[in-house]
Every structure is written in C-alpha cells, then in structure tokens.
C-alpha atoms as a PDB file:
ATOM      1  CA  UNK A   1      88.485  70.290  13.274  1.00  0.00           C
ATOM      2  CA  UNK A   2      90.903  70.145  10.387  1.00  0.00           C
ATOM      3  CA  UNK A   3      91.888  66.679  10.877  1.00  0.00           C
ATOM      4  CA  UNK A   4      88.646  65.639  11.245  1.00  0.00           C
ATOM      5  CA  UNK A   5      87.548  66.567   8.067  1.00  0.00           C
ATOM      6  CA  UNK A   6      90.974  64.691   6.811  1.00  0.00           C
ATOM      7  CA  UNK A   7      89.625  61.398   8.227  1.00  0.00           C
ATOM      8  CA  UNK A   8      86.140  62.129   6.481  1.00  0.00           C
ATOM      9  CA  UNK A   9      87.988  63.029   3.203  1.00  0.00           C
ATOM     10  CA  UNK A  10      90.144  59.598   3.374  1.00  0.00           C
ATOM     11  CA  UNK A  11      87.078  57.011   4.480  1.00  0.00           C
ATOM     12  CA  UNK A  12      85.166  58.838   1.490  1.00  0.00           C
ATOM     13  CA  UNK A  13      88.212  58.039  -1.604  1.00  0.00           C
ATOM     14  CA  UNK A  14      88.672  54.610   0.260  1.00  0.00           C
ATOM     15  CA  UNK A  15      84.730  53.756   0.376  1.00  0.00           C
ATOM     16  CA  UNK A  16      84.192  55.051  -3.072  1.00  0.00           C
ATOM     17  CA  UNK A  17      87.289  53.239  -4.619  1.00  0.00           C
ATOM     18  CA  UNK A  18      86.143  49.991  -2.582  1.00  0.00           C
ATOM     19  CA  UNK A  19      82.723  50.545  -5.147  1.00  0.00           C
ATOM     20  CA  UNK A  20      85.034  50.758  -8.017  1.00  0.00           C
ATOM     21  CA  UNK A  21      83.979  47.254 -10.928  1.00  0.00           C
ATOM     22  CA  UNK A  22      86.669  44.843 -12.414  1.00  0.00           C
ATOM     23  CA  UNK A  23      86.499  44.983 -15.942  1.00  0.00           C
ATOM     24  CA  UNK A  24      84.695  41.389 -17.103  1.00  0.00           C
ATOM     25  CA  UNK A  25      88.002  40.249 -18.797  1.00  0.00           C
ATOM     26  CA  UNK A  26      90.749  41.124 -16.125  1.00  0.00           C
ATOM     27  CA  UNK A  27      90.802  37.471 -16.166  1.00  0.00           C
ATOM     28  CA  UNK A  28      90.862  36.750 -19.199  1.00  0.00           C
ATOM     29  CA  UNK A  29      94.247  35.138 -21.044  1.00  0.00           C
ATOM     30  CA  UNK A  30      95.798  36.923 -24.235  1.00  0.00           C
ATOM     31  CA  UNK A  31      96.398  35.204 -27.220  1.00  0.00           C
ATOM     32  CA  UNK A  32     100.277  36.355 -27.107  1.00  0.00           C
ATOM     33  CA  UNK A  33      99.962  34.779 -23.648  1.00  0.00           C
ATOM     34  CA  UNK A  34      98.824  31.470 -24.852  1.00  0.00           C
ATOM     35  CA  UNK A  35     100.894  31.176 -27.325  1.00  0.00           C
ATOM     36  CA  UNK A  36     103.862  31.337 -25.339  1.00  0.00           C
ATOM     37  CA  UNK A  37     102.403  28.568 -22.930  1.00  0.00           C
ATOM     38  CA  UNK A  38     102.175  26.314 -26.134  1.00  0.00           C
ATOM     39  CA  UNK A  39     105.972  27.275 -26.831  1.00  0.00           C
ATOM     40  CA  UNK A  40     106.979  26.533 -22.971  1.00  0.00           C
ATOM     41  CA  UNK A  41     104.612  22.753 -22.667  1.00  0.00           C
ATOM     42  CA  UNK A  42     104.930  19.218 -23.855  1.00  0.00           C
ATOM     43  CA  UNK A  43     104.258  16.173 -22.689  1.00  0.00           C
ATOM     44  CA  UNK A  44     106.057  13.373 -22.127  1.00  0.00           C
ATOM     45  CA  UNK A  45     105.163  10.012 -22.355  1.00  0.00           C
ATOM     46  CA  UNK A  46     105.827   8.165 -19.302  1.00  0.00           C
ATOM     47  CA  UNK A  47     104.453   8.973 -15.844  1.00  0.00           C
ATOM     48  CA  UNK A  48     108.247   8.658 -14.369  1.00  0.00           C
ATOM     49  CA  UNK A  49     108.384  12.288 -13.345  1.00  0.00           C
ATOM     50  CA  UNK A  50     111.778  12.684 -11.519  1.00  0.00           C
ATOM     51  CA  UNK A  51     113.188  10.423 -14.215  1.00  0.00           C
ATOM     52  CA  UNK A  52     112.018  12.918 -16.560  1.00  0.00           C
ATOM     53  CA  UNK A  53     113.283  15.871 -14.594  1.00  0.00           C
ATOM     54  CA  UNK A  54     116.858  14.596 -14.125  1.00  0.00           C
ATOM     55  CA  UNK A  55     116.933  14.469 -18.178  1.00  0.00           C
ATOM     56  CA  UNK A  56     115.538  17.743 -18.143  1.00  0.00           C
ATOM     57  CA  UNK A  57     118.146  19.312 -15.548  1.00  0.00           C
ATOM     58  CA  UNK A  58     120.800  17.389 -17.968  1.00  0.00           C
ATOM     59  CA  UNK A  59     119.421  19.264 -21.131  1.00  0.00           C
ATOM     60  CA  UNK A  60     119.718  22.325 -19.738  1.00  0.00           C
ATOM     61  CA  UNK A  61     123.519  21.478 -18.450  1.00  0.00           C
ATOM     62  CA  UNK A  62     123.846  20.598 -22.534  1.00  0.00           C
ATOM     63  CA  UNK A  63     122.624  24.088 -23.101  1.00  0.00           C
ATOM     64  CA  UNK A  64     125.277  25.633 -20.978  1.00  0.00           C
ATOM     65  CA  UNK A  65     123.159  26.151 -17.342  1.00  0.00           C
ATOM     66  CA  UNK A  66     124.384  24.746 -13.895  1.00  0.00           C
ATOM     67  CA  UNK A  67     121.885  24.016 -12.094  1.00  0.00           C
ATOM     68  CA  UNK A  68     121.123  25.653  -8.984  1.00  0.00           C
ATOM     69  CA  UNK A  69     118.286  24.048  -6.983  1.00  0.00           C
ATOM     70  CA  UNK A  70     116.131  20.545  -7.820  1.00  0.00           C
ATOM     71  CA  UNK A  71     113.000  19.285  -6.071  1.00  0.00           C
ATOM     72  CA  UNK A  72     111.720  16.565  -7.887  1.00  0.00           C
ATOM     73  CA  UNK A  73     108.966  15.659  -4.899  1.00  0.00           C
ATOM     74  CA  UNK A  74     107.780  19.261  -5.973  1.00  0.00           C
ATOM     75  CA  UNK A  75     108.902  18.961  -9.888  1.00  0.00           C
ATOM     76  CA  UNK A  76     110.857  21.809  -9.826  1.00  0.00           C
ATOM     77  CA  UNK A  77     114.549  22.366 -11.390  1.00  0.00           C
ATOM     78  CA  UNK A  78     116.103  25.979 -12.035  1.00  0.00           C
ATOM     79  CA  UNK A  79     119.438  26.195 -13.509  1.00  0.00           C
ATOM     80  CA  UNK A  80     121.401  29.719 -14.624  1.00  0.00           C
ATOM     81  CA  UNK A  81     123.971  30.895 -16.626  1.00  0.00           C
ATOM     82  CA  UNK A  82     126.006  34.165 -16.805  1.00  0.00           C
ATOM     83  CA  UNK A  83     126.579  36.030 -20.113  1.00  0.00           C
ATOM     84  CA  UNK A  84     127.851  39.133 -21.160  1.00  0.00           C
ATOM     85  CA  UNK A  85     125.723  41.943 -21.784  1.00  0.00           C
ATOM     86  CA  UNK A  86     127.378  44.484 -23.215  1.00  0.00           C
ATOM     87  CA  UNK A  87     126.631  46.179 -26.849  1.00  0.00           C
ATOM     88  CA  UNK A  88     128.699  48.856 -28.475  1.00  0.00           C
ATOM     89  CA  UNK A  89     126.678  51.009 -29.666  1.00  0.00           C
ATOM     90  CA  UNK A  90     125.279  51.249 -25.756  1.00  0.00           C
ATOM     91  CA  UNK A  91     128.629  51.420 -24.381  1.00  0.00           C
ATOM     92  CA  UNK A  92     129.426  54.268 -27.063  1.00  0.00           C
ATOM     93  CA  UNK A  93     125.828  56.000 -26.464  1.00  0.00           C
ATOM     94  CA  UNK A  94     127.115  56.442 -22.730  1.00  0.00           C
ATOM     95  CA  UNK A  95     130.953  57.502 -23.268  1.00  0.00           C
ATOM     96  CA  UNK A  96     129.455  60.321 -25.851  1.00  0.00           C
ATOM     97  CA  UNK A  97     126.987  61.021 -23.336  1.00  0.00           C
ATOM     98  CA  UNK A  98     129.517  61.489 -20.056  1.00  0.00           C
ATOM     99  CA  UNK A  99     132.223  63.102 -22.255  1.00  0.00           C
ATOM    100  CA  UNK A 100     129.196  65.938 -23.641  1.00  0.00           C
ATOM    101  CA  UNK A 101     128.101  66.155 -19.581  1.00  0.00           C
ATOM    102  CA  UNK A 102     131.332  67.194 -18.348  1.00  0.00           C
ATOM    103  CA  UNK A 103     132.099  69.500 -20.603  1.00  0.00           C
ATOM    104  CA  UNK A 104     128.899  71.202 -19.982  1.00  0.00           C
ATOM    105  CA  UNK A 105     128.314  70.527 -16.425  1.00  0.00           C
ATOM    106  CA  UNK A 106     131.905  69.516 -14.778  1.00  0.00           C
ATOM    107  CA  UNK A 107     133.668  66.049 -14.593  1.00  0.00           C
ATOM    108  CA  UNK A 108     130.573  64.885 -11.390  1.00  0.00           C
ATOM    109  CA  UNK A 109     127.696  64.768 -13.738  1.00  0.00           C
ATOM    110  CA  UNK A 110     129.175  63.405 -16.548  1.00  0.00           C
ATOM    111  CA  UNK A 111     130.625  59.978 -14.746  1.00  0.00           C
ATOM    112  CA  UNK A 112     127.733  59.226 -12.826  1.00  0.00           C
ATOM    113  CA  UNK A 113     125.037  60.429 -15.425  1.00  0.00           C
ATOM    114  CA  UNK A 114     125.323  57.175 -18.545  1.00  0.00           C
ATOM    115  CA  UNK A 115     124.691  53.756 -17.819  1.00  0.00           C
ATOM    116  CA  UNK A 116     124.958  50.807 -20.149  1.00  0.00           C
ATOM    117  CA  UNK A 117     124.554  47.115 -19.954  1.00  0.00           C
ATOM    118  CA  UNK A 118     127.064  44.770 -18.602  1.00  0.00           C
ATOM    119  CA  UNK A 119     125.914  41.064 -17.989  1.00  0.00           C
ATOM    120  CA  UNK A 120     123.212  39.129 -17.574  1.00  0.00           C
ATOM    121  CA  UNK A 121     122.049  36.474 -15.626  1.00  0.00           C
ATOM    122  CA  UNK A 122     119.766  33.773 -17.216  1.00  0.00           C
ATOM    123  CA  UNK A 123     117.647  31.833 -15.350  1.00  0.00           C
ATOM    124  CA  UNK A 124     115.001  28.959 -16.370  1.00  0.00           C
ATOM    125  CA  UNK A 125     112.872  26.923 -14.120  1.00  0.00           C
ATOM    126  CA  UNK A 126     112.013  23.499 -15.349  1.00  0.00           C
ATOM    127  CA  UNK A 127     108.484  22.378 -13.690  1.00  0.00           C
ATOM    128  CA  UNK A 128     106.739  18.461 -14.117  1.00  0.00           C
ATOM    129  CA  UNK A 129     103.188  17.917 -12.955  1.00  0.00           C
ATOM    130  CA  UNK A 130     101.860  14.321 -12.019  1.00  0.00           C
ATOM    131  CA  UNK A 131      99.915  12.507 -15.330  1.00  0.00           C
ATOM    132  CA  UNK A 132      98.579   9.053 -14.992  1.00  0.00           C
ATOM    133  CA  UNK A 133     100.047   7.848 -18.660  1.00  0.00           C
ATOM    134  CA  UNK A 134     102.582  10.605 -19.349  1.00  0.00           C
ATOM    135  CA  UNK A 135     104.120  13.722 -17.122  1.00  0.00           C
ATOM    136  CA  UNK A 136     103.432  17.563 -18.375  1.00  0.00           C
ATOM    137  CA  UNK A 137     106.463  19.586 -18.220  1.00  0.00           C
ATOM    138  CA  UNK A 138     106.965  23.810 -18.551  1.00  0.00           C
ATOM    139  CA  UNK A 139     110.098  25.334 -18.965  1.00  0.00           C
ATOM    140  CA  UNK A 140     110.627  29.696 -18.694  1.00  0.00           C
ATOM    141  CA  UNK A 141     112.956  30.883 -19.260  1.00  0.00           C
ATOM    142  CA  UNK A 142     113.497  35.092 -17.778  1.00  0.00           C
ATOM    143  CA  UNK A 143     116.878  37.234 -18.119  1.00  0.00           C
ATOM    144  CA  UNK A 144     118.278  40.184 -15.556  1.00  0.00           C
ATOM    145  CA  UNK A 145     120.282  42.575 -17.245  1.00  0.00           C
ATOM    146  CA  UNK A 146     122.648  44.169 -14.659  1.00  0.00           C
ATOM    147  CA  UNK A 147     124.425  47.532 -15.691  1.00  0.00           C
ATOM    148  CA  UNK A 148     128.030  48.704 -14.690  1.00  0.00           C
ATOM    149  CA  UNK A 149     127.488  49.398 -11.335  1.00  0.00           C
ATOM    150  CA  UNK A 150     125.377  46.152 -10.767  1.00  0.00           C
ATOM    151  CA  UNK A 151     122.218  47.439 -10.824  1.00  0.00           C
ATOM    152  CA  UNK A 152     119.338  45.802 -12.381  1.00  0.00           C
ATOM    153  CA  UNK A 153     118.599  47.438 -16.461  1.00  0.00           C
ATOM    154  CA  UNK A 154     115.721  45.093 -17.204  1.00  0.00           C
ATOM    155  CA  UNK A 155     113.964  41.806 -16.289  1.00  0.00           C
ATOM    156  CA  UNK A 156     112.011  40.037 -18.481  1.00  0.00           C
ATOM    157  CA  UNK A 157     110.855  36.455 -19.704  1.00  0.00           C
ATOM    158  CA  UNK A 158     112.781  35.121 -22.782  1.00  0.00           C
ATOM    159  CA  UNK A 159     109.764  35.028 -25.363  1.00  0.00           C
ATOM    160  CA  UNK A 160     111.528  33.152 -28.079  1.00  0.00           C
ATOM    161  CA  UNK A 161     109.823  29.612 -29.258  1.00  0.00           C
ATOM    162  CA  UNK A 162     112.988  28.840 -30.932  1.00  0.00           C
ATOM    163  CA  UNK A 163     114.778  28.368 -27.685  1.00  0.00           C
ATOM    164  CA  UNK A 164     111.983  26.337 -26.095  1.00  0.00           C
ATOM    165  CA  UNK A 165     111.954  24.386 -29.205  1.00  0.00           C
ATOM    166  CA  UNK A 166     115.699  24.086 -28.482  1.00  0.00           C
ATOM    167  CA  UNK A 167     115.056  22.670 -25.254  1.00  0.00           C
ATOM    168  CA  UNK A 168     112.564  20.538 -26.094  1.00  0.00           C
ATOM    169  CA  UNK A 169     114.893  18.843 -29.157  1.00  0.00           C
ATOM    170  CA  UNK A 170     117.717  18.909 -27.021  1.00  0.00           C
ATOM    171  CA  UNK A 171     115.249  16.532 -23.792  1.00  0.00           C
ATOM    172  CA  UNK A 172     113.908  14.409 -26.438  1.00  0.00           C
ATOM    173  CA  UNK A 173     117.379  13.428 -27.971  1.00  0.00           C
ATOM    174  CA  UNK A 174     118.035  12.101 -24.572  1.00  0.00           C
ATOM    175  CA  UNK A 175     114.958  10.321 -23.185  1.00  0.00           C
ATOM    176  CA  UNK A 176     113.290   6.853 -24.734  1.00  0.00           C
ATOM    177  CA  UNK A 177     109.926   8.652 -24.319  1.00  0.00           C
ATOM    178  CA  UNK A 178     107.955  10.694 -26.639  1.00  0.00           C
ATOM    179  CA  UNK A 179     107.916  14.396 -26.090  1.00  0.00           C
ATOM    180  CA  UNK A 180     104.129  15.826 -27.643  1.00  0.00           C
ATOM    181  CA  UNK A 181     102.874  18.857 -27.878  1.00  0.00           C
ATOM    182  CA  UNK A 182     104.076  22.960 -28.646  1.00  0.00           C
END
C-alpha cells in the first residue's frame, strides 16, 4: 500500500511540474550577449569560403595556435594553445593554507586540502557560413583552466573584444578582401 501511494505521489510532482509556464523571454538574447556576437562577426568580402578559412587557420597560427581539426566543406577550423596558469598569490593562498591544515589536522589534510591553478588550454573555433557576395565568419574563443592534479578549475568563453579585434586585424593584414563589421 505504501508504494502505491509513492507512485501516486511521483505522477502528481511530475504532472504538476509538466503544467509549470516558460517565462515569455527565456528566449530572449541579452544585450551582453549581443554584444559579444558583434565582437566575434565580420564579414568578408568575397564568397571564396575555404580560401577565407585557410587565412583564418593561418591567423590564428600568427597568434600562436596549432591547429587541430579543419573542415572547410562544413566551415569549421579549431586551433589550441597551451599556457601556463599559474599566479602567485594562488600558489601562496594554497601553501599557507596546507601548511595551517597540517598543523591543525595532521600532514593528510593539509596536502590534499589547497588547490591552485596550473595551465590552461585555449581553444578557438573559427566558423564561415555560405554568402552570395561575401562569406560571414565567427571566431570564440573559450579557456580550461586545469589545477595541479589535472583537474578542470574553470571553463569559460574568452569575453575580451580586444582579442577578437586582434584576430580580425591580424586576417585582414593577410587577405586582399575587405573584412566589415564588429
């Protein structure tokens, strides 16, 4: 009889959730959001759009990526680089940190208990869609931060313009087309 009344209890959250509304602006794009997709576009003038992803994959090689895959049927090149990650005042945050832990709570705790940041891997994925006079192209760039034991710290897009900007000077020292847009 219990269960029974489990099963009732469950199809009663599920069917009531399942009534729940979407807020009228869940699809709705943010201004910080929009700004960022200004930073990451431009256009190109010339509908050659694997001739304007090889200079692309060859800007980012002049901004220190390798490149790891290209499709240019699909538009698609993502290159990465590997930096260091490290920061002092982290790295001095977690030796006060372990040295005050096993004191207090014996040489275990105080090794395993501090992390800090190590390196990072950068990745950005270069994308071209099809124009009939020019070809659009998106760049995004996102960043891993692995700690010392090579877990993951963080994970997060790269919101700076000035390094799309960078980008974008960097492809349109290199191309005879004009790069609009941003």
């Amino acid at each position: 009889m219990k269960s029974g009344f489990n099963i009732l209890a469950c199809c009663t959250l599920l069917l009531t959730g399942a009534c729940a509304q979407m807020p009228d602006d869940v699809l709705q794009v943010s201004e910080k959001h929009r700004v960022m997709k200004v930073a990451q576009s431009r256009k190109v003038a010339t509908p050659k759009k694997k001739e304007v992803l090889l200079a692309g994959a060859a800007a980012l090689q002049d901004m220190g990526f390798t490149i790891d895959q290209s499709d240019p049927e699909l538009g698609l090149v993502v290159g990465s680089k590997q930096r260091d990650a490290t920061d002092g005042g982290q790295i001095a945050l977690a030796v006060v940190g372990a040295t005050l832990t096993t004191l207090l709570a014996g040489p275990a705790a105080g090794v395993n208990g501090f992390r800090y940041d190590d390196e990072q891997v950068v990745r950005a994925s270069l994308i071209a869609g099809d124009g009939s006079d020019e070809t659009d192209l998106r760049i995004s760039v996102q960043r891993v931060v692995l700690d010392q034991r090579g877990k993951v710290s963080k994970a997060e897009t790269i919101r700076d313009e000035e390094l799309y900007t960078q980008f974008y000077e960097t492809l349109g020292g290199s191309i005879p087309w004009e790069v609009t847009g941003g």
